[in-house]
N, C-alpha and C. Protein backbone atom coordinates (compact mmCIF):
# COMPACT_ATOMS: atom_id res chain seq x y z
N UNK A 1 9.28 8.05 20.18
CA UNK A 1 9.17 9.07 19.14
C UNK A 1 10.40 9.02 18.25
N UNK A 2 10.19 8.58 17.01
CA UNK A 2 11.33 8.48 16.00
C UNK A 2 11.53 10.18 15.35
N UNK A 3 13.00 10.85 15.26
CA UNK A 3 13.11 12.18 14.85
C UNK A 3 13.78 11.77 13.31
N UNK A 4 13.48 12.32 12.67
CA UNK A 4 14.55 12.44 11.37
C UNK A 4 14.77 13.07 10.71
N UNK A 5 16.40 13.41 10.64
CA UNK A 5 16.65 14.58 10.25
C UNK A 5 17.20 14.84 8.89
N UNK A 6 16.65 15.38 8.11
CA UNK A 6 16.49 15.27 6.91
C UNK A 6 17.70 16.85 6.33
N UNK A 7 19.04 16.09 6.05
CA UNK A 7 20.08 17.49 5.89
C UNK A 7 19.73 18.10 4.14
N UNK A 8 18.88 17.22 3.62
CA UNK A 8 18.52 18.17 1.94
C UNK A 8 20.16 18.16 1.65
N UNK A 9 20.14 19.61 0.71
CA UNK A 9 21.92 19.95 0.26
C UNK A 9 22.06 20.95 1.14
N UNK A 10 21.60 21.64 1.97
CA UNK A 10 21.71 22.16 3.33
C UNK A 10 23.73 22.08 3.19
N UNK A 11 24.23 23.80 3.17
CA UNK A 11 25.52 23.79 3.09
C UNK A 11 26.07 23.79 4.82
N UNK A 12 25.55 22.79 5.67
CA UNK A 12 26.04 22.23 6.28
C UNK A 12 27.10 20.63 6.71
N UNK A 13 28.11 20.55 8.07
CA UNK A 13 28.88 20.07 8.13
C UNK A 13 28.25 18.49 8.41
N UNK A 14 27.55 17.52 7.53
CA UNK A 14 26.69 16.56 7.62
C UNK A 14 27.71 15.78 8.67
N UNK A 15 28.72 15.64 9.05
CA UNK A 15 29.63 14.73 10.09
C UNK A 15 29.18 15.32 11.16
N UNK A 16 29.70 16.75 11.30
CA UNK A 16 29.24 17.14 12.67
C UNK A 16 27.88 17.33 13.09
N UNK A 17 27.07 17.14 12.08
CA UNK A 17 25.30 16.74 12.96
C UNK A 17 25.16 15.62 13.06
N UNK A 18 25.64 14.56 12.57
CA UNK A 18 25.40 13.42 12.91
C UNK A 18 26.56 12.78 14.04
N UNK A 19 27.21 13.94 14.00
CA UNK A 19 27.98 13.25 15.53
C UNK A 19 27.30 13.85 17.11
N UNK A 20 25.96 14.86 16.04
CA UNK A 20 25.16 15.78 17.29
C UNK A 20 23.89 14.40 17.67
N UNK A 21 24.00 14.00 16.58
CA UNK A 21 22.76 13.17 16.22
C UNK A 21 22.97 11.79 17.19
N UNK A 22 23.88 11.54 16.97
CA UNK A 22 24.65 10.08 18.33
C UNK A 22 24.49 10.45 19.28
N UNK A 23 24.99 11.86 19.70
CA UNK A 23 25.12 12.07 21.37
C UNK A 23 23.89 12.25 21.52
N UNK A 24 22.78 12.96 21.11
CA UNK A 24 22.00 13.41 21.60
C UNK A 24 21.05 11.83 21.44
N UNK A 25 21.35 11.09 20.66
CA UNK A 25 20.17 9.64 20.43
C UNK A 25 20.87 8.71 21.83
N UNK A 26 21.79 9.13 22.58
CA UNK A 26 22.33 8.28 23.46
C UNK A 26 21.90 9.01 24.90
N UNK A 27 21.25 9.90 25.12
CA UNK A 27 21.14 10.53 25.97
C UNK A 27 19.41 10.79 26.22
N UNK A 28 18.43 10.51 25.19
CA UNK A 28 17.20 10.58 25.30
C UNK A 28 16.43 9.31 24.77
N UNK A 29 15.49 8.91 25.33
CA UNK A 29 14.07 7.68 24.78
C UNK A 29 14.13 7.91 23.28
N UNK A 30 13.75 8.83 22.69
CA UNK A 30 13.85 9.11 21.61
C UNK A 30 14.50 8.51 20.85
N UNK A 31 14.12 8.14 19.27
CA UNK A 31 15.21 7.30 18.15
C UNK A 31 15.01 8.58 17.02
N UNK A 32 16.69 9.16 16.96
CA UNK A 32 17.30 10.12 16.24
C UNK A 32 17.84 9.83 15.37
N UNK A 33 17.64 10.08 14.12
CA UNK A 33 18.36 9.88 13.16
C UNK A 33 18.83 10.19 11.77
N UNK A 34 19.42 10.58 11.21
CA UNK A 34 20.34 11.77 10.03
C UNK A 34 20.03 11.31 8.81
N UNK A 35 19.26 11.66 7.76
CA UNK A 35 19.54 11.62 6.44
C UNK A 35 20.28 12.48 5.69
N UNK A 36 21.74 12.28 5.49
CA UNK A 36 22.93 13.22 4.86
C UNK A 36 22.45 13.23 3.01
N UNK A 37 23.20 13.76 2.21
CA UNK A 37 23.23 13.58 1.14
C UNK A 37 24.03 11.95 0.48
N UNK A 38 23.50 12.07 -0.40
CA UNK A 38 23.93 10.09 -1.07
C UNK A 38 25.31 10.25 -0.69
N UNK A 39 26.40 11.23 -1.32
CA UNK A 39 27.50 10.95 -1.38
C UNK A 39 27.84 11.27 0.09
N UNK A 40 27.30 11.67 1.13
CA UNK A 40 27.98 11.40 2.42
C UNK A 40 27.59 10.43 3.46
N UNK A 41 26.50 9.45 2.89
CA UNK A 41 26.18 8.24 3.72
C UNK A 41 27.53 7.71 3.98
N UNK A 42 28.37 7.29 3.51
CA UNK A 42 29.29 6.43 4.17
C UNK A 42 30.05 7.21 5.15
N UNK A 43 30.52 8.08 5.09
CA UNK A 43 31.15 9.28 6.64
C UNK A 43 30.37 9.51 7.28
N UNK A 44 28.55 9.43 7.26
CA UNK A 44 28.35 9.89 8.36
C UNK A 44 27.91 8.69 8.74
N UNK A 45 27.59 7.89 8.45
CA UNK A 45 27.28 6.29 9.40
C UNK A 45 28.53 5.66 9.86
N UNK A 46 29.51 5.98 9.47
CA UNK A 46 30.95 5.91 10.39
C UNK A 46 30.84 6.52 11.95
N UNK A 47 30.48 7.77 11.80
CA UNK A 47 30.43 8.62 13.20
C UNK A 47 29.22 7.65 14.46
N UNK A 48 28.93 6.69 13.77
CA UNK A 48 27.54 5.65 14.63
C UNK A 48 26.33 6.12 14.77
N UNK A 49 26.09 7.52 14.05
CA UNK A 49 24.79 7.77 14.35
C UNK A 49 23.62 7.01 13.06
N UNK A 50 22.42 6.35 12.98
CA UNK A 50 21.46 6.21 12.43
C UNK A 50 21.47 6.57 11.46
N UNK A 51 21.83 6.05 10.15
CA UNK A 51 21.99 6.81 8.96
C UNK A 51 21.14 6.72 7.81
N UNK A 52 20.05 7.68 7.53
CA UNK A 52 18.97 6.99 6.46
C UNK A 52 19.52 7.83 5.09
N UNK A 53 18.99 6.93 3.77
CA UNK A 53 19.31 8.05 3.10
C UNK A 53 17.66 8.59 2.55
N UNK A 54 18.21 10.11 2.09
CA UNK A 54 17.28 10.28 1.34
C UNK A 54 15.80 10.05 0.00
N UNK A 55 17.11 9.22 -0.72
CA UNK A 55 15.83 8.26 -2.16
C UNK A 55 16.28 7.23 -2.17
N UNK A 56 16.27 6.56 -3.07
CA UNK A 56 16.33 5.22 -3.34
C UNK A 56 15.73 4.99 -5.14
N UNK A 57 15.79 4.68 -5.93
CA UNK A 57 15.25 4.42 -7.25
C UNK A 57 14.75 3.10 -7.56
N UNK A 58 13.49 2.77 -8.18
CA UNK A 58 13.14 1.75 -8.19
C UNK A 58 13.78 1.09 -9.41
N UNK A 59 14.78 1.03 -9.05
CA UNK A 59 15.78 -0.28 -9.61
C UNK A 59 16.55 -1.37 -9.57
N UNK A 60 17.34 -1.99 -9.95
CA UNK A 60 17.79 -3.53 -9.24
C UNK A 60 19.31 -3.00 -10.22
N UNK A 61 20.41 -3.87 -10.16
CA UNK A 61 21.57 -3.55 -10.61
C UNK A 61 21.77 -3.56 -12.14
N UNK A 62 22.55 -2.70 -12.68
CA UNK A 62 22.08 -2.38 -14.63
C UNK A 62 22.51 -1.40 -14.90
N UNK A 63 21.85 -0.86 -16.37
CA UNK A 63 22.45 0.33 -16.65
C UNK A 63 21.57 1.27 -16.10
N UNK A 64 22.09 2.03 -15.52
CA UNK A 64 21.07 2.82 -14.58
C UNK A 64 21.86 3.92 -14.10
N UNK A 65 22.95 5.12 -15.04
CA UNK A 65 23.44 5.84 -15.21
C UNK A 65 22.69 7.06 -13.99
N UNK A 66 23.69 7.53 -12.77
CA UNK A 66 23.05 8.64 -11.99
C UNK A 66 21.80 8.08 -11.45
N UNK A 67 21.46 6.68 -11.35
CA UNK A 67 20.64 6.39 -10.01
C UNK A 67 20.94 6.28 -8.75
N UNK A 68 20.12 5.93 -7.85
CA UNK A 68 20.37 5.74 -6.36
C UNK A 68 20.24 4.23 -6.21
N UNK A 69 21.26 3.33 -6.28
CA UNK A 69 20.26 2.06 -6.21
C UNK A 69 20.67 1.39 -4.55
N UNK A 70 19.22 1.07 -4.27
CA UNK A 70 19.09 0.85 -2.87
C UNK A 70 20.06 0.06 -2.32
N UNK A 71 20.90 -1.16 -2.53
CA UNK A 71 21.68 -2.05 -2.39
C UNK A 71 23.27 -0.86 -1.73
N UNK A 72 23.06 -0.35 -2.56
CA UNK A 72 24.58 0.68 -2.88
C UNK A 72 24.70 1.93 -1.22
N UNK A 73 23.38 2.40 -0.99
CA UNK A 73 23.06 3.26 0.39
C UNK A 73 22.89 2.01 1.36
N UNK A 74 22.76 0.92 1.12
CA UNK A 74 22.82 -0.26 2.40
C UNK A 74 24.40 -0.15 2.49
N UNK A 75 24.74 -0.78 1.45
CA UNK A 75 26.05 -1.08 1.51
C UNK A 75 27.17 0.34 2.48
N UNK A 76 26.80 1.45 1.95
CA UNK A 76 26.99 2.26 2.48
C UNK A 76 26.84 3.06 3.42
N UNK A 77 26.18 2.03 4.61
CA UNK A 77 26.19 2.33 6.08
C UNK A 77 24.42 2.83 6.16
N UNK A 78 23.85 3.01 5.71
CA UNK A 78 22.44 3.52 5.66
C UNK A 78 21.59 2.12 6.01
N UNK A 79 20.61 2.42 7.03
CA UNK A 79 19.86 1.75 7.47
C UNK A 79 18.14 1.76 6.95
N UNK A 80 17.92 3.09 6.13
CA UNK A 80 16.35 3.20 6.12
C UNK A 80 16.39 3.79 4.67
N UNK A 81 15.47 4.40 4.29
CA UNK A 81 15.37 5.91 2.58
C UNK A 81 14.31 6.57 3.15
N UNK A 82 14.07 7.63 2.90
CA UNK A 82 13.01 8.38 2.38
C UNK A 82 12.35 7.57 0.75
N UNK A 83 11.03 8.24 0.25
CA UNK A 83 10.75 8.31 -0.52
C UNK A 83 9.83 8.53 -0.98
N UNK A 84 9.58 9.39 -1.93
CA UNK A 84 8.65 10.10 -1.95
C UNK A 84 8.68 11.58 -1.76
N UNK A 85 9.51 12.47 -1.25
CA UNK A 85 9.39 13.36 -0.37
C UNK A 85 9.59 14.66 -1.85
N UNK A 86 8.67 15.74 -1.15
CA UNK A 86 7.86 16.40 -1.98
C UNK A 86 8.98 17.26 -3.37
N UNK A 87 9.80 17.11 -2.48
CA UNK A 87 11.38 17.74 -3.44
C UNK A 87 11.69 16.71 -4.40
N UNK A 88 11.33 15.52 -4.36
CA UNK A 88 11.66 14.27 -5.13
C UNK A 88 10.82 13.25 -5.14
N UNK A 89 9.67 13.69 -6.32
CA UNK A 89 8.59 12.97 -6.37
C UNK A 89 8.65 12.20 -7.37
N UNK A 90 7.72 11.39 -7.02
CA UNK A 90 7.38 10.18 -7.86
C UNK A 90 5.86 9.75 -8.64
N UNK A 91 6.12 8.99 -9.40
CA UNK A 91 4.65 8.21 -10.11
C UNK A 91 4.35 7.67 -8.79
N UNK A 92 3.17 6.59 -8.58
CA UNK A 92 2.57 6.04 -8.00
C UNK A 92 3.48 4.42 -8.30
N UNK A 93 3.67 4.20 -9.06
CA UNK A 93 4.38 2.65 -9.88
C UNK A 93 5.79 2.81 -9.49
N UNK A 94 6.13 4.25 -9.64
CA UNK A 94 7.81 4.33 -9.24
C UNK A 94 7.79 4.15 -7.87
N UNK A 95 6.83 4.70 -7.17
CA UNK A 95 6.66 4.76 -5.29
C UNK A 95 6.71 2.86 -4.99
N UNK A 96 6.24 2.59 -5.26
CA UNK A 96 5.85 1.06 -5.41
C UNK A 96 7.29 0.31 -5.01
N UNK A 97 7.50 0.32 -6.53
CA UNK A 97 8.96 0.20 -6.97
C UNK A 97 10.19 0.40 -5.91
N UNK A 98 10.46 1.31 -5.75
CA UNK A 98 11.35 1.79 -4.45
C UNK A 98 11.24 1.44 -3.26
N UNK A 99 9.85 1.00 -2.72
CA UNK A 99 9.54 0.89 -1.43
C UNK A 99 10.13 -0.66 -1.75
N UNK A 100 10.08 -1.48 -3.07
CA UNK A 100 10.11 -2.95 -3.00
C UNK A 100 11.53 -2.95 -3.33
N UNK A 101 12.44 -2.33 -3.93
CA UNK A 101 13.96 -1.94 -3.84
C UNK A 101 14.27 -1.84 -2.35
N UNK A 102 13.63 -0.90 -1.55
CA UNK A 102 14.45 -0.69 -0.15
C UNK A 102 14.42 -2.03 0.76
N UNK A 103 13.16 -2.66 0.23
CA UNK A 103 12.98 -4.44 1.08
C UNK A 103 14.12 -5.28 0.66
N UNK A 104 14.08 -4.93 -0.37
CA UNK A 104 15.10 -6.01 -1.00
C UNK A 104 16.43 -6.16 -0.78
N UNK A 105 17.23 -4.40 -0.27
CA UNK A 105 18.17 -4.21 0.16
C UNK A 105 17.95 -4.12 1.81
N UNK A 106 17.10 -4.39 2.51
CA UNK A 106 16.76 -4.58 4.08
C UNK A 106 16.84 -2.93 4.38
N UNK A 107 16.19 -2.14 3.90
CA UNK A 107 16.41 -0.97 4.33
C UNK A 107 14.58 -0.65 4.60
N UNK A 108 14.89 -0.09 6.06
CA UNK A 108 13.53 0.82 6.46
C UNK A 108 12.83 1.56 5.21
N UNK A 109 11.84 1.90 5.16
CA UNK A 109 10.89 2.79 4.90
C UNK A 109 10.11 4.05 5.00
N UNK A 110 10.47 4.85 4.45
CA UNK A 110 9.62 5.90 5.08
C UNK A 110 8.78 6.78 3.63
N UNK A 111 7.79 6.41 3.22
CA UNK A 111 6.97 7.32 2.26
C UNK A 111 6.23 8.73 2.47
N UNK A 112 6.54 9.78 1.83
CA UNK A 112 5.72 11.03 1.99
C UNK A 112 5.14 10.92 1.32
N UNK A 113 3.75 12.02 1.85
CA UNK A 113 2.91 12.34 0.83
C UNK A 113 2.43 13.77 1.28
N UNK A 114 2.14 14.31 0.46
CA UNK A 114 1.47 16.10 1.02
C UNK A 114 0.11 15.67 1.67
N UNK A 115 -0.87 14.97 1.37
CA UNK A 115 -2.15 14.85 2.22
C UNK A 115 -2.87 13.68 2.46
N UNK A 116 -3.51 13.45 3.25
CA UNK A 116 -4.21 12.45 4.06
C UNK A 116 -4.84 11.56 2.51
N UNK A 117 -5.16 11.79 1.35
CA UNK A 117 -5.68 11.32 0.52
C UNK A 117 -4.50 10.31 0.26
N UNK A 118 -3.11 10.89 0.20
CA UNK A 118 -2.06 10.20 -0.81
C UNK A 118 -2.05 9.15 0.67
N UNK A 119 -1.62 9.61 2.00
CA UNK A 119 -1.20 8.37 2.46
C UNK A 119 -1.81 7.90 2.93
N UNK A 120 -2.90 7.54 2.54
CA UNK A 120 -3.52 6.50 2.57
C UNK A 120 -3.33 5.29 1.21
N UNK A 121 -2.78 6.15 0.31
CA UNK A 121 -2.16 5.16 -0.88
C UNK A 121 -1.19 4.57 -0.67
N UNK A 122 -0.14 5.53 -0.02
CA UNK A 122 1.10 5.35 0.20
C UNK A 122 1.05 4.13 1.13
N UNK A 123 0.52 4.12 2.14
CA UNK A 123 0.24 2.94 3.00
C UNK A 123 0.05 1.85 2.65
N UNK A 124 -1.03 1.85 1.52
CA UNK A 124 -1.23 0.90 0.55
C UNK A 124 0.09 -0.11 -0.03
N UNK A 125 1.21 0.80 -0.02
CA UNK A 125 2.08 -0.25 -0.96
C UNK A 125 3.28 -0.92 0.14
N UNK A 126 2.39 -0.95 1.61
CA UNK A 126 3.38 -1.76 2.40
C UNK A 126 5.04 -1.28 2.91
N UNK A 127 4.57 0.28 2.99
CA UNK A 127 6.30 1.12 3.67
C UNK A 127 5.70 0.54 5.24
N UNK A 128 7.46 0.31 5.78
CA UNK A 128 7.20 0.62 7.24
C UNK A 128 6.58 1.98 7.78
N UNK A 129 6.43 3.61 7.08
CA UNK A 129 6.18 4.48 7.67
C UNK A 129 5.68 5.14 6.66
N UNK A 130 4.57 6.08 6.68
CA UNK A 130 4.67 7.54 5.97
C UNK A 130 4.37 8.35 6.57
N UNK A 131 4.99 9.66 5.96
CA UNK A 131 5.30 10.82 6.22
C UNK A 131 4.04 12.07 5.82
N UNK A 132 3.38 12.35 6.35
CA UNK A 132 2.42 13.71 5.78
C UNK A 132 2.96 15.03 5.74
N UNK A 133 3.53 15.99 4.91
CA UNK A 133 4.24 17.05 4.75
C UNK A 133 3.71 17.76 3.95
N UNK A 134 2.69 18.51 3.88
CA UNK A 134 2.17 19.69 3.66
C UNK A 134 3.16 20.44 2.72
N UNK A 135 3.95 20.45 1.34
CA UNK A 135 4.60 21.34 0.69
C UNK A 135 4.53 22.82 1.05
N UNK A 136 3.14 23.61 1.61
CA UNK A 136 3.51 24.64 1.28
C UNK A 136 3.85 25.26 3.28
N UNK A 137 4.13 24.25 4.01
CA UNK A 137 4.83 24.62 5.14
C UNK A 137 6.31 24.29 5.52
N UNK A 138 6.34 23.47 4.64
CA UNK A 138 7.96 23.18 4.41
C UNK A 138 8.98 24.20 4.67
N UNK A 139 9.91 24.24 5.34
CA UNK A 139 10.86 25.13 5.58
C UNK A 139 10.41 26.30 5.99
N UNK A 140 9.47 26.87 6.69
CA UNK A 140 8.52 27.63 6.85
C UNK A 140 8.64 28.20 8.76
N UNK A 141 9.02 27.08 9.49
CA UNK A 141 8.87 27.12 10.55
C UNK A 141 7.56 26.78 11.27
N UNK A 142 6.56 27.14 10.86
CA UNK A 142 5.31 27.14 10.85
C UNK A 142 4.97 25.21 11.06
N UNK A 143 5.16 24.93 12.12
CA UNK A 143 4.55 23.33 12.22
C UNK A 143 3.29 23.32 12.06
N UNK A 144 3.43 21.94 10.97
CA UNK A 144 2.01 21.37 10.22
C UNK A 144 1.51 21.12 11.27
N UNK A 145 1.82 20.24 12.98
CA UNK A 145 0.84 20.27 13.92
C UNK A 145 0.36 21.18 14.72
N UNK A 146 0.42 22.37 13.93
CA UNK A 146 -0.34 23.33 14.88
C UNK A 146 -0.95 23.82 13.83
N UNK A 147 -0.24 24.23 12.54
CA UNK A 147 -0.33 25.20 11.34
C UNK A 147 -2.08 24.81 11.32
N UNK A 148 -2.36 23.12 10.93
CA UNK A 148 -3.11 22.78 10.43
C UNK A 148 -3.48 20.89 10.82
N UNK A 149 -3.36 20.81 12.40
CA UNK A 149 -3.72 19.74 13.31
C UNK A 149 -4.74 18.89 12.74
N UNK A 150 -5.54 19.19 11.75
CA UNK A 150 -6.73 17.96 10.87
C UNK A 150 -5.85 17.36 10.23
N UNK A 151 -4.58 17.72 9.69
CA UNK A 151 -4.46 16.61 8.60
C UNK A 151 -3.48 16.05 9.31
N UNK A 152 -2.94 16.24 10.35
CA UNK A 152 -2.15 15.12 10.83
C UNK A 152 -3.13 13.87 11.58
N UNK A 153 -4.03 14.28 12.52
CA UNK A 153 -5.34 13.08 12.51
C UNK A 153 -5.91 12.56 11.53
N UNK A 154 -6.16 13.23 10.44
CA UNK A 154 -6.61 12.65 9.19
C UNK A 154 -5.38 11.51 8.83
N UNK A 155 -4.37 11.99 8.34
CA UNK A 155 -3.22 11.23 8.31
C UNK A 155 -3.35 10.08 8.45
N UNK A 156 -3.44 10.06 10.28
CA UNK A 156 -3.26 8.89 10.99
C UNK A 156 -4.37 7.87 10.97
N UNK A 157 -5.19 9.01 10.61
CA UNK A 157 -7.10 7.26 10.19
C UNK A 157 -6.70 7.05 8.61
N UNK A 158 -6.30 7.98 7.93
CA UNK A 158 -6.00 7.23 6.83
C UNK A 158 -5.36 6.10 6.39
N UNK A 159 -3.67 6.34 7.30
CA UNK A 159 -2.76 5.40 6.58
C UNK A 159 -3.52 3.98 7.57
N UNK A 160 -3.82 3.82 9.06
CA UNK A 160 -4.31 3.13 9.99
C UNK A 160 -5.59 1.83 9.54
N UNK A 161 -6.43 2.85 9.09
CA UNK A 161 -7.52 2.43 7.93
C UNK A 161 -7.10 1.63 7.10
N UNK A 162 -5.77 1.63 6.23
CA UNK A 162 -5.65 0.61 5.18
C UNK A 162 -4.07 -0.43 6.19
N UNK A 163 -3.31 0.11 7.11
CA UNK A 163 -2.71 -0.92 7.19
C UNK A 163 -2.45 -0.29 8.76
N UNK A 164 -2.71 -1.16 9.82
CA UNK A 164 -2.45 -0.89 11.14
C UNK A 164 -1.33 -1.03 11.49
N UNK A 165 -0.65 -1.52 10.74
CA UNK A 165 1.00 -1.56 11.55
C UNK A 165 1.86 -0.73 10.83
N UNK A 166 1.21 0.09 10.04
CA UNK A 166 2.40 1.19 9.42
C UNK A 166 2.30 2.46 10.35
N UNK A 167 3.29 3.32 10.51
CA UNK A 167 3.78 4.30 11.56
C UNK A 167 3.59 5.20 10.63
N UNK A 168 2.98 6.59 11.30
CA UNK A 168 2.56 7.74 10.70
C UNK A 168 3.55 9.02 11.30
N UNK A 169 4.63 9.30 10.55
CA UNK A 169 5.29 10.50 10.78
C UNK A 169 4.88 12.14 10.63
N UNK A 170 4.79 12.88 11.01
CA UNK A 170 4.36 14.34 10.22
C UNK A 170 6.14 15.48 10.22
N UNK A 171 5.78 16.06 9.17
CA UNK A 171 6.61 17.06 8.54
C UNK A 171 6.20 18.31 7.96
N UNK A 172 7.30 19.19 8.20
CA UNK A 172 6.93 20.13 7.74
C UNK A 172 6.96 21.65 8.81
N UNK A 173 7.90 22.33 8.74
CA UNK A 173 8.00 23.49 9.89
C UNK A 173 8.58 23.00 11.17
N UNK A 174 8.58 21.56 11.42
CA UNK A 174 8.99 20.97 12.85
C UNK A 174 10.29 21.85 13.61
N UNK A 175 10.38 22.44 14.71
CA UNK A 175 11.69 22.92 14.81
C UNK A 175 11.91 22.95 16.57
N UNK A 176 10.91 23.11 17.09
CA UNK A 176 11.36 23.15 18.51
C UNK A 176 10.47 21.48 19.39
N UNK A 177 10.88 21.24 20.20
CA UNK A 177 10.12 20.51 21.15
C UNK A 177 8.49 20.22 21.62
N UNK A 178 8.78 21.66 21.31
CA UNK A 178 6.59 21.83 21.76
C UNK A 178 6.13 21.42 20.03
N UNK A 179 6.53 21.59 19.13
CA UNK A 179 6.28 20.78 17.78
C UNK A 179 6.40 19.14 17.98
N UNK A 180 7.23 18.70 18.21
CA UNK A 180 7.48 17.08 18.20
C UNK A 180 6.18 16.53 19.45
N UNK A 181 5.69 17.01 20.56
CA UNK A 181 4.78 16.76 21.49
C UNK A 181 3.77 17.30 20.97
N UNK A 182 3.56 18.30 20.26
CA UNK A 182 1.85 18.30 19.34
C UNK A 182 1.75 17.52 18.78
N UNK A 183 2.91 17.22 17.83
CA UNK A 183 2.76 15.67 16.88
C UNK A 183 1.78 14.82 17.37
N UNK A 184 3.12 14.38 18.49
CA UNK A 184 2.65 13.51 19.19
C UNK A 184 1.35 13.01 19.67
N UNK A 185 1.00 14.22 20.29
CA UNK A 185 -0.55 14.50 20.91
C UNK A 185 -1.51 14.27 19.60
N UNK A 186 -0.83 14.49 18.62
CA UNK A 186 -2.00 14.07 17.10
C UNK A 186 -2.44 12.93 17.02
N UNK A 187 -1.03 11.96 17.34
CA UNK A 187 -1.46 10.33 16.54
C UNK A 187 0.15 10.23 16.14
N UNK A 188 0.69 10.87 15.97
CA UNK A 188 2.01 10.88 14.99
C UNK A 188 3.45 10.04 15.98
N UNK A 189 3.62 9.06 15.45
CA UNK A 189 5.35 8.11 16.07
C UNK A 189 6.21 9.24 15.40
N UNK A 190 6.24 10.38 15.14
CA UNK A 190 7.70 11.08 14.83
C UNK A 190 7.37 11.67 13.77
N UNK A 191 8.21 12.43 13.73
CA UNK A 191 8.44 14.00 12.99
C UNK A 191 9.61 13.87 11.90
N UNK A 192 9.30 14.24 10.43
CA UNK A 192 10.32 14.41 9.80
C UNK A 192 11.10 15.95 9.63
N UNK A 193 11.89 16.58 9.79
CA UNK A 193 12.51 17.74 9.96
C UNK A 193 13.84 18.10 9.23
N UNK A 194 14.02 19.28 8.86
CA UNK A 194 15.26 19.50 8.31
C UNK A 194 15.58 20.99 8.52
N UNK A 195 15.40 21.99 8.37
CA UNK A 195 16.12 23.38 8.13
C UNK A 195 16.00 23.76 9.62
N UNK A 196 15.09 23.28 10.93
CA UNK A 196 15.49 23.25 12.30
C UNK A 196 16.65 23.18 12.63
N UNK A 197 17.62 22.09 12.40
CA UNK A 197 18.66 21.13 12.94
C UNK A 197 19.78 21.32 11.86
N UNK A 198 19.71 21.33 10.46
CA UNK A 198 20.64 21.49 9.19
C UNK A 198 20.99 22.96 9.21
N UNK A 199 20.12 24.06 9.58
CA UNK A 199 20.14 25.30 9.69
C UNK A 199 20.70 26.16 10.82
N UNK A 200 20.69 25.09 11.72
CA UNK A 200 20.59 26.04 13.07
C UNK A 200 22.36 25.94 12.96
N UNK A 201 22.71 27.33 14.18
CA UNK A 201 24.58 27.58 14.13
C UNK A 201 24.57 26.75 14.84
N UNK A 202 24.27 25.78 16.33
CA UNK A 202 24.72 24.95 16.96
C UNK A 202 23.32 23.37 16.92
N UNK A 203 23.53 22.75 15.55
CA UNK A 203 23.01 21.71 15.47
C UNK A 203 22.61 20.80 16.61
N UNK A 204 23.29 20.64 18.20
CA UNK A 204 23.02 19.68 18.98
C UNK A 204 22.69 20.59 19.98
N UNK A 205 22.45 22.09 20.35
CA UNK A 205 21.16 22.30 21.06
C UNK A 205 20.13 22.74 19.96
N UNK A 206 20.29 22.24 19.17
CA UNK A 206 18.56 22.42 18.36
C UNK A 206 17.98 21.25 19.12
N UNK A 207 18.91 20.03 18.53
CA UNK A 207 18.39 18.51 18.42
C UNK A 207 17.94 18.32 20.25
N UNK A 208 18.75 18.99 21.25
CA UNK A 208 18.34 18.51 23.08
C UNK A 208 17.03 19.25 23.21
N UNK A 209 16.69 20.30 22.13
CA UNK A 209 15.46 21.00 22.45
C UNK A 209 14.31 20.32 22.43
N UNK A 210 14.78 19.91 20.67
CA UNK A 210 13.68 18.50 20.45
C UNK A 210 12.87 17.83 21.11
N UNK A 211 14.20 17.12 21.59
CA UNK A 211 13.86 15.49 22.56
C UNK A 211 13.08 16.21 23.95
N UNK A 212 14.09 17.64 24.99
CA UNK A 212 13.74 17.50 25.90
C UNK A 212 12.50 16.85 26.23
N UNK A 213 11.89 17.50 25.93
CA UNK A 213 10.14 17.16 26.79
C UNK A 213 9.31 15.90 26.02
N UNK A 214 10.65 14.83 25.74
CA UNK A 214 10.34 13.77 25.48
C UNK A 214 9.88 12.56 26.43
């Protein structure tokens, strides 16, 4: 079960969850891992924990004033991107684009989409993963695998249907343990999450809650 923890601008200490994020990825089956803000990828992939970033822009090196360009979050200790994700959306051509930027810089994949319709598109353009996140459960507490358990199976025949080796994450409300094992029980390799773990006063028993009953 892949976790990822998605810190947004969350006025939290992005070092010290991702130093929650190591101990706790060294201590469970589970693969844990931190998406900080752009400008703190390089401090927190220092601390050794898994460092994805958030976007990526479908661009190559240029004038490209206030982009993200994928090469630059490799370089800077980041192993994977988001993209797509409902706070920072995209065309369909820009999604494309980015997913073929993050290859290019050897960086993982991970595409959102709000419903079983999109990722099945999203799948379409060859990410290692997408993400199904329901916008209006977001930050909510309220997990999409319980809130509303069809569209994470839907999800999973969708993206499956067009490409069998892409990994189907769900998001959205994720916050305790018995969330990450409904996932699970859906179809879902992992949970994307953020105001659980970015929010909580002691970040690394959010994250042991998680995993336990992993």
């Amino acid at each position: 079960m892949f976790v990822l923890v998605n810190l947004k601008t969350y006025p939290c200490d992005p070092v010290a969850v991702a130093e929650a994020v190591r101990d706790v990825n060294e201590t469970t089956d589970a693969r844990v891992a931190v998406a900080p803000p752009a400008a703190h990828i390089e401090r927190v992939a220092e601390t050794g924990a898994e460092t994805w970033a958030q976007h990526v822009d479908p661009i190559e090196h240029g004038s490209n004033t206030g982009h993200t360009l994928a090469e630059h979050v490799a370089d800077a200790g980041a192993v994977g991107t988001l993209i797509n994700h409902s706070e920072q959306r995209l065309k369909l051509a820009d999604i494309d684009g980015a997913v073929q930027a993050a290859e290019r810089a050897d960086l993982e994949t991970v595409v959102c989409a709000n419903n079983p319709a999109q990722i099945g598109a999203a799948a379409a353009l060859g990410p290692d993963a997408v993400a199904v996140e329901p916008p209006e459960l977001i930050g909510t507490g309220t997990p999409v695998s319980q809130a509303d358990p069809d569209v994470v199976e839907d999800a999973v025949d969708a993206a499956t249907s067009v490409d069998a080796d892409v990994s189907v994450l769900c998001g959205a409300g994720i916050s305790t343990g018995d969330d990450v094992v409904a996932a699970g029980d859906l179809g879902s390799e992992g949970v994307l999450l953020a105001s659980g773990v970015a929010k909580a006063d002691d970040p690394k028993a959010a994250l042991e809650d998680l995993v336990a009953p992993l």
